[in-house]
C-alpha atoms as a PDB file:
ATOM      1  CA  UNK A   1       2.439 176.565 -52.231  1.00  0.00           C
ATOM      2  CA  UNK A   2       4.425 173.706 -50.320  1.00  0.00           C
ATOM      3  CA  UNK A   3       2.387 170.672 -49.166  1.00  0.00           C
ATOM      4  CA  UNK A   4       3.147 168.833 -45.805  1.00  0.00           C
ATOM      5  CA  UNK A   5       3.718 165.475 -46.495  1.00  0.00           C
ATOM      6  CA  UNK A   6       1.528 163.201 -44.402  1.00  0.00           C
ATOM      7  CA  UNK A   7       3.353 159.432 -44.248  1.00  0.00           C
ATOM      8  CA  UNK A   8       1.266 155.851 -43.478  1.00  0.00           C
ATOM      9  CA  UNK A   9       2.840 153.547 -41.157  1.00  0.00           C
ATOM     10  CA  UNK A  10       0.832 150.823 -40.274  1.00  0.00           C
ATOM     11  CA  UNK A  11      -2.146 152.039 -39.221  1.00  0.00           C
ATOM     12  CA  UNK A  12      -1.183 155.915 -38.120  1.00  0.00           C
ATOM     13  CA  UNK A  13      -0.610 158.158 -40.317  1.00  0.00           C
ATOM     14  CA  UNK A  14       2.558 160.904 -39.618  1.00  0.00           C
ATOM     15  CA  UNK A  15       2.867 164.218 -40.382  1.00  0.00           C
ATOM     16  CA  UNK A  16       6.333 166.008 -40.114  1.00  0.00           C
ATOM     17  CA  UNK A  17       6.478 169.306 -40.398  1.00  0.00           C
ATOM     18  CA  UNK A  18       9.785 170.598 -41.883  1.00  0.00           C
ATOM     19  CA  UNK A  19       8.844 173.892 -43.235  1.00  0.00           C
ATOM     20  CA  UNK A  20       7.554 177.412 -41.793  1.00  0.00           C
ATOM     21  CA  UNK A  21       3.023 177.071 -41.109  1.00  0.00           C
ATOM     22  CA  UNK A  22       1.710 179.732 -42.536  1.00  0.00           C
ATOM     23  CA  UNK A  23      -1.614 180.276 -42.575  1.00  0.00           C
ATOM     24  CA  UNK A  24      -2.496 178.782 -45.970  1.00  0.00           C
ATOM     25  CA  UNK A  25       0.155 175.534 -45.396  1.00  0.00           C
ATOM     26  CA  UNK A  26      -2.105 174.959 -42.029  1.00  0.00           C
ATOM     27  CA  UNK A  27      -5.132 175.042 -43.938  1.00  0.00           C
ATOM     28  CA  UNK A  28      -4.002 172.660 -46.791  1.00  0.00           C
ATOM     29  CA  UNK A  29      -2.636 170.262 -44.223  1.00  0.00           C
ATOM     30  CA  UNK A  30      -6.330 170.344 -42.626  1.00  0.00           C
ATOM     31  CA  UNK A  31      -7.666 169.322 -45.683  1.00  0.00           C
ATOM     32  CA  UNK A  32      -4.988 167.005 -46.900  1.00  0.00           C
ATOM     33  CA  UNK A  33      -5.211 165.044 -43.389  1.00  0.00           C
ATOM     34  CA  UNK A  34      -8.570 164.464 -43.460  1.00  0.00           C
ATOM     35  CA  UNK A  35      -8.583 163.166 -46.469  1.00  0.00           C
ATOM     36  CA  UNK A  36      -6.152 160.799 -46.077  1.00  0.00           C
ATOM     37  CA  UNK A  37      -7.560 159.617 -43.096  1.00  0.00           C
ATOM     38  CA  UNK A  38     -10.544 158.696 -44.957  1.00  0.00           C
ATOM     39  CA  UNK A  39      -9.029 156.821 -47.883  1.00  0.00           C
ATOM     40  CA  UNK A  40      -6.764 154.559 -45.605  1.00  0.00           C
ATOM     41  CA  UNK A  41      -9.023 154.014 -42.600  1.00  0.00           C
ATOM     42  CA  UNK A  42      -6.024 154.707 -40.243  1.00  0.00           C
ATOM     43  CA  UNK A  43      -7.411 155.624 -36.209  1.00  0.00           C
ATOM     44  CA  UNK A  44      -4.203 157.419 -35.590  1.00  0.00           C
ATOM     45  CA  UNK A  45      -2.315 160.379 -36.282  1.00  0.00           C
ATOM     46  CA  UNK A  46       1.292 161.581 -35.502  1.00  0.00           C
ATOM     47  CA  UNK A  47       2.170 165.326 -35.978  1.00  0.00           C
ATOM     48  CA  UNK A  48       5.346 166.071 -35.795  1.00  0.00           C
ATOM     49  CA  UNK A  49       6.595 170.074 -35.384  1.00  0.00           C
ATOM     50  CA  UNK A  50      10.012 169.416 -33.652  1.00  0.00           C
ATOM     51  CA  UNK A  51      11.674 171.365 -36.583  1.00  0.00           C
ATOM     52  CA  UNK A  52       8.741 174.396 -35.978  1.00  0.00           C
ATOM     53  CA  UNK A  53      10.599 177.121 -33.994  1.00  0.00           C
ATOM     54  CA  UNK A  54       7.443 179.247 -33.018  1.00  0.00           C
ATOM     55  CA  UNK A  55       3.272 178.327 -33.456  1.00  0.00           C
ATOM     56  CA  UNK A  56       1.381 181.574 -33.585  1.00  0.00           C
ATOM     57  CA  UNK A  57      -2.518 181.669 -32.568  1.00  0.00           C
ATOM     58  CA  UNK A  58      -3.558 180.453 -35.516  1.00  0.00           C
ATOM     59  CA  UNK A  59      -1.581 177.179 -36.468  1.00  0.00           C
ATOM     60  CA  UNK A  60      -2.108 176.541 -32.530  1.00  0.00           C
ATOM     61  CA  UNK A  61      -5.990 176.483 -33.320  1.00  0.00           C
ATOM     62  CA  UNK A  62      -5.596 174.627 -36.733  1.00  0.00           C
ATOM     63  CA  UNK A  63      -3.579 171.873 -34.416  1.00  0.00           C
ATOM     64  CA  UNK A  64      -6.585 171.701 -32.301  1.00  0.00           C
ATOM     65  CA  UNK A  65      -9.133 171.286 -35.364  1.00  0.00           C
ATOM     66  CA  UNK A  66      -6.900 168.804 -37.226  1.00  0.00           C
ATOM     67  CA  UNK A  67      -7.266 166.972 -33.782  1.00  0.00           C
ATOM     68  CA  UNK A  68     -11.447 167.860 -33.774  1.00  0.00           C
ATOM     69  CA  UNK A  69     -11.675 166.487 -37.108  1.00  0.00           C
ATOM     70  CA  UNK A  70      -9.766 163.167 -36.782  1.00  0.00           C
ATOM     71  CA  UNK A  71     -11.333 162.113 -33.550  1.00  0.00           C
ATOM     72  CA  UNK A  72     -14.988 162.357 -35.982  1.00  0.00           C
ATOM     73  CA  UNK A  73     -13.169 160.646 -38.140  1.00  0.00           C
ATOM     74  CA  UNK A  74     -12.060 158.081 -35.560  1.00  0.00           C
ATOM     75  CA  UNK A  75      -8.970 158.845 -35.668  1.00  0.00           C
ATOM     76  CA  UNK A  76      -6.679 160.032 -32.303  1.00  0.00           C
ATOM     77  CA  UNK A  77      -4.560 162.594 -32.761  1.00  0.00           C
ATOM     78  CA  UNK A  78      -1.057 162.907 -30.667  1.00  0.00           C
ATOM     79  CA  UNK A  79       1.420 166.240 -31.296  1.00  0.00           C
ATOM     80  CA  UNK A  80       5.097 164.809 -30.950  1.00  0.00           C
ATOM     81  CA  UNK A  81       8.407 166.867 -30.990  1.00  0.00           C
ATOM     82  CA  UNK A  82       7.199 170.169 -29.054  1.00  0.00           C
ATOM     83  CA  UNK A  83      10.090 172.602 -28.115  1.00  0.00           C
ATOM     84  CA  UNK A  84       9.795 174.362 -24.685  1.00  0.00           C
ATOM     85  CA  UNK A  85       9.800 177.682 -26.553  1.00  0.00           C
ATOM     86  CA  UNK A  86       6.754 176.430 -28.739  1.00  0.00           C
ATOM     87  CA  UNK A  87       4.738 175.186 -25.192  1.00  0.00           C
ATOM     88  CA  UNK A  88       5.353 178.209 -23.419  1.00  0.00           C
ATOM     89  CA  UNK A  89       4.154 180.384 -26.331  1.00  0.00           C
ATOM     90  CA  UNK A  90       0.888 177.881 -25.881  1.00  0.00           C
ATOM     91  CA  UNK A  91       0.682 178.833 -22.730  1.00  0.00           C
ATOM     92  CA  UNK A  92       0.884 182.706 -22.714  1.00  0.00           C
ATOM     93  CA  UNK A  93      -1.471 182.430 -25.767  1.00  0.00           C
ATOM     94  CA  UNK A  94      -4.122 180.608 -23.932  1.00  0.00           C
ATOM     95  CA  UNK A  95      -4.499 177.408 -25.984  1.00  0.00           C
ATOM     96  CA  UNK A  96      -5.088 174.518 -24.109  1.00  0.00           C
ATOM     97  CA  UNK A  97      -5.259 172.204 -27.394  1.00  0.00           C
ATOM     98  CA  UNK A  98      -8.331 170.093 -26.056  1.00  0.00           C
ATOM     99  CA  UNK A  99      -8.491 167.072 -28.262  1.00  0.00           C
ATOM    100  CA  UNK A 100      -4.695 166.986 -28.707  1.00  0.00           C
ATOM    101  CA  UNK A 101      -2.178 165.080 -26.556  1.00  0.00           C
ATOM    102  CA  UNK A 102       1.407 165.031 -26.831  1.00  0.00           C
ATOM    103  CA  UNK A 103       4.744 162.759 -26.843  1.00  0.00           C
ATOM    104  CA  UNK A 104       8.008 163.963 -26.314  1.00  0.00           C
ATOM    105  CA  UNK A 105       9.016 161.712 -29.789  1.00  0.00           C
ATOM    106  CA  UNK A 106       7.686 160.034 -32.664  1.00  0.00           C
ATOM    107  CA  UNK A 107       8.587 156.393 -30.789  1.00  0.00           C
ATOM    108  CA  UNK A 108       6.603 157.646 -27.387  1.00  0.00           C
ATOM    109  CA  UNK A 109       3.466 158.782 -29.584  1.00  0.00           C
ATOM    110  CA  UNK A 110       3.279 155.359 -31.542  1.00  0.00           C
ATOM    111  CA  UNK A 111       3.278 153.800 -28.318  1.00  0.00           C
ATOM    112  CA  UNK A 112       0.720 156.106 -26.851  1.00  0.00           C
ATOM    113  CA  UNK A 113      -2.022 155.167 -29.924  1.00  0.00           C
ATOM    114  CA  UNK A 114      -0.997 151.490 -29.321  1.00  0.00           C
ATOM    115  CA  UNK A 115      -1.935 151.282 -26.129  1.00  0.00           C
ATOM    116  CA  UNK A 116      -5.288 153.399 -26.794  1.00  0.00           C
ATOM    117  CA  UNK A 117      -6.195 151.489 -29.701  1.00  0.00           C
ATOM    118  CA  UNK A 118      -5.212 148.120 -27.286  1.00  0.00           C
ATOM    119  CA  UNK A 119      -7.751 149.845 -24.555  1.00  0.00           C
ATOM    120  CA  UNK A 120     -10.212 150.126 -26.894  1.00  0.00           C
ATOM    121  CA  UNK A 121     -10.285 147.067 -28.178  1.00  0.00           C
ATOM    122  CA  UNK A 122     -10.739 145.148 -24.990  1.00  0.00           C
ATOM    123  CA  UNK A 123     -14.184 147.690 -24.327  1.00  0.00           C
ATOM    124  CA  UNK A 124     -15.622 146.184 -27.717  1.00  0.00           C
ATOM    125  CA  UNK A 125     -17.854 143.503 -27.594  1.00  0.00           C
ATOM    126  CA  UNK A 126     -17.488 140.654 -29.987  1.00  0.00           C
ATOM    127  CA  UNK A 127     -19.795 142.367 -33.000  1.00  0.00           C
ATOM    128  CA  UNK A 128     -17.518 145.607 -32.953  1.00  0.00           C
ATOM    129  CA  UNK A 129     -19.924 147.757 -30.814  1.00  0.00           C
ATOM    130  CA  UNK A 130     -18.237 149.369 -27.417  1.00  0.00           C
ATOM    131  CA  UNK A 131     -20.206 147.863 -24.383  1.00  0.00           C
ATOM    132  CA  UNK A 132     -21.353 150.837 -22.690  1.00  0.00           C
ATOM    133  CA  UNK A 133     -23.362 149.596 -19.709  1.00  0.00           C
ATOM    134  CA  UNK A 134     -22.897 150.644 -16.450  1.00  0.00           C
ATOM    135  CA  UNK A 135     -21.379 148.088 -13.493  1.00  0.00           C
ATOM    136  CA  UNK A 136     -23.563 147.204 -10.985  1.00  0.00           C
ATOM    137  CA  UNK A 137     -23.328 149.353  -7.989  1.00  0.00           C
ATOM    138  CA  UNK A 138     -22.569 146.318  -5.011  1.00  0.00           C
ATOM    139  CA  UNK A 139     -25.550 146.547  -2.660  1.00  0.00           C
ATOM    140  CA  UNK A 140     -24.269 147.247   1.279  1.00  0.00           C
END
């Protein structure tokens, strides 16, 4: 069985996917990712499937549990390189991909985690923990 390679730059790590997703590839992947993600600490991942010509039902639902898992894992998740062939098919199969967002390229998702992780950091208080108390409402 081939292996998807999964790639660490920085701190994302990037998935291209160059060959065909069957069903046992997508759950390797799942696996593979996760793992990764724990041994290098990285908070973001890239998936590439600009070389995938069609995603049936089920890769489209291991997309959105890679995704699922990562986030636990702290880890975003952006889908770069989507065809319009490979969106519409989305569509018409009714998977919105929650969890997942997308990037028309590898350059625009690295950019979108940047700016997350850059987001996030300024919501962190000085020992690491996000500040999660409400503003004060201005009395009229």
């Amino acid at each position: 069985m081939e292996r998807v390679p999964i790639l660490k730059i920085g701190d994302i790590l990037l998935v291209s996917i160059q060959i065909d997703m069957e069903d046992q590839v997508a759950l390797q992947l799942q696996e593979d990712l996760a793992d990764r993600i724990v041994a290098t600490g990285c908070h973001g991942v890239i998936i590439d499937i600009s070389a995938l010509d069609i995603v049936d039902s089920f890769v489209g639902r291991t997309l959105a549990t890679i995704a699922a898992i990562s986030k636990v894992l702290d880890a975003d998740t952006v889908v770069v390189g989507m065809r319009p062939a490979v969106a519409i098919t989305l569509v018409e199969l009714g998977l919105s991909l929650p969890g997942i967002r997308t990037a028309l390229n590898v350059e625009l998702g690295m950019e979108m985690l940047a700016r997350e992780r850059a987001t996030d950091g300024e919501d962190d208080d000085e020992d690491g923990v996000e500040d999660t108390e409400t503003p004060a409402v201005p009395t009229p």
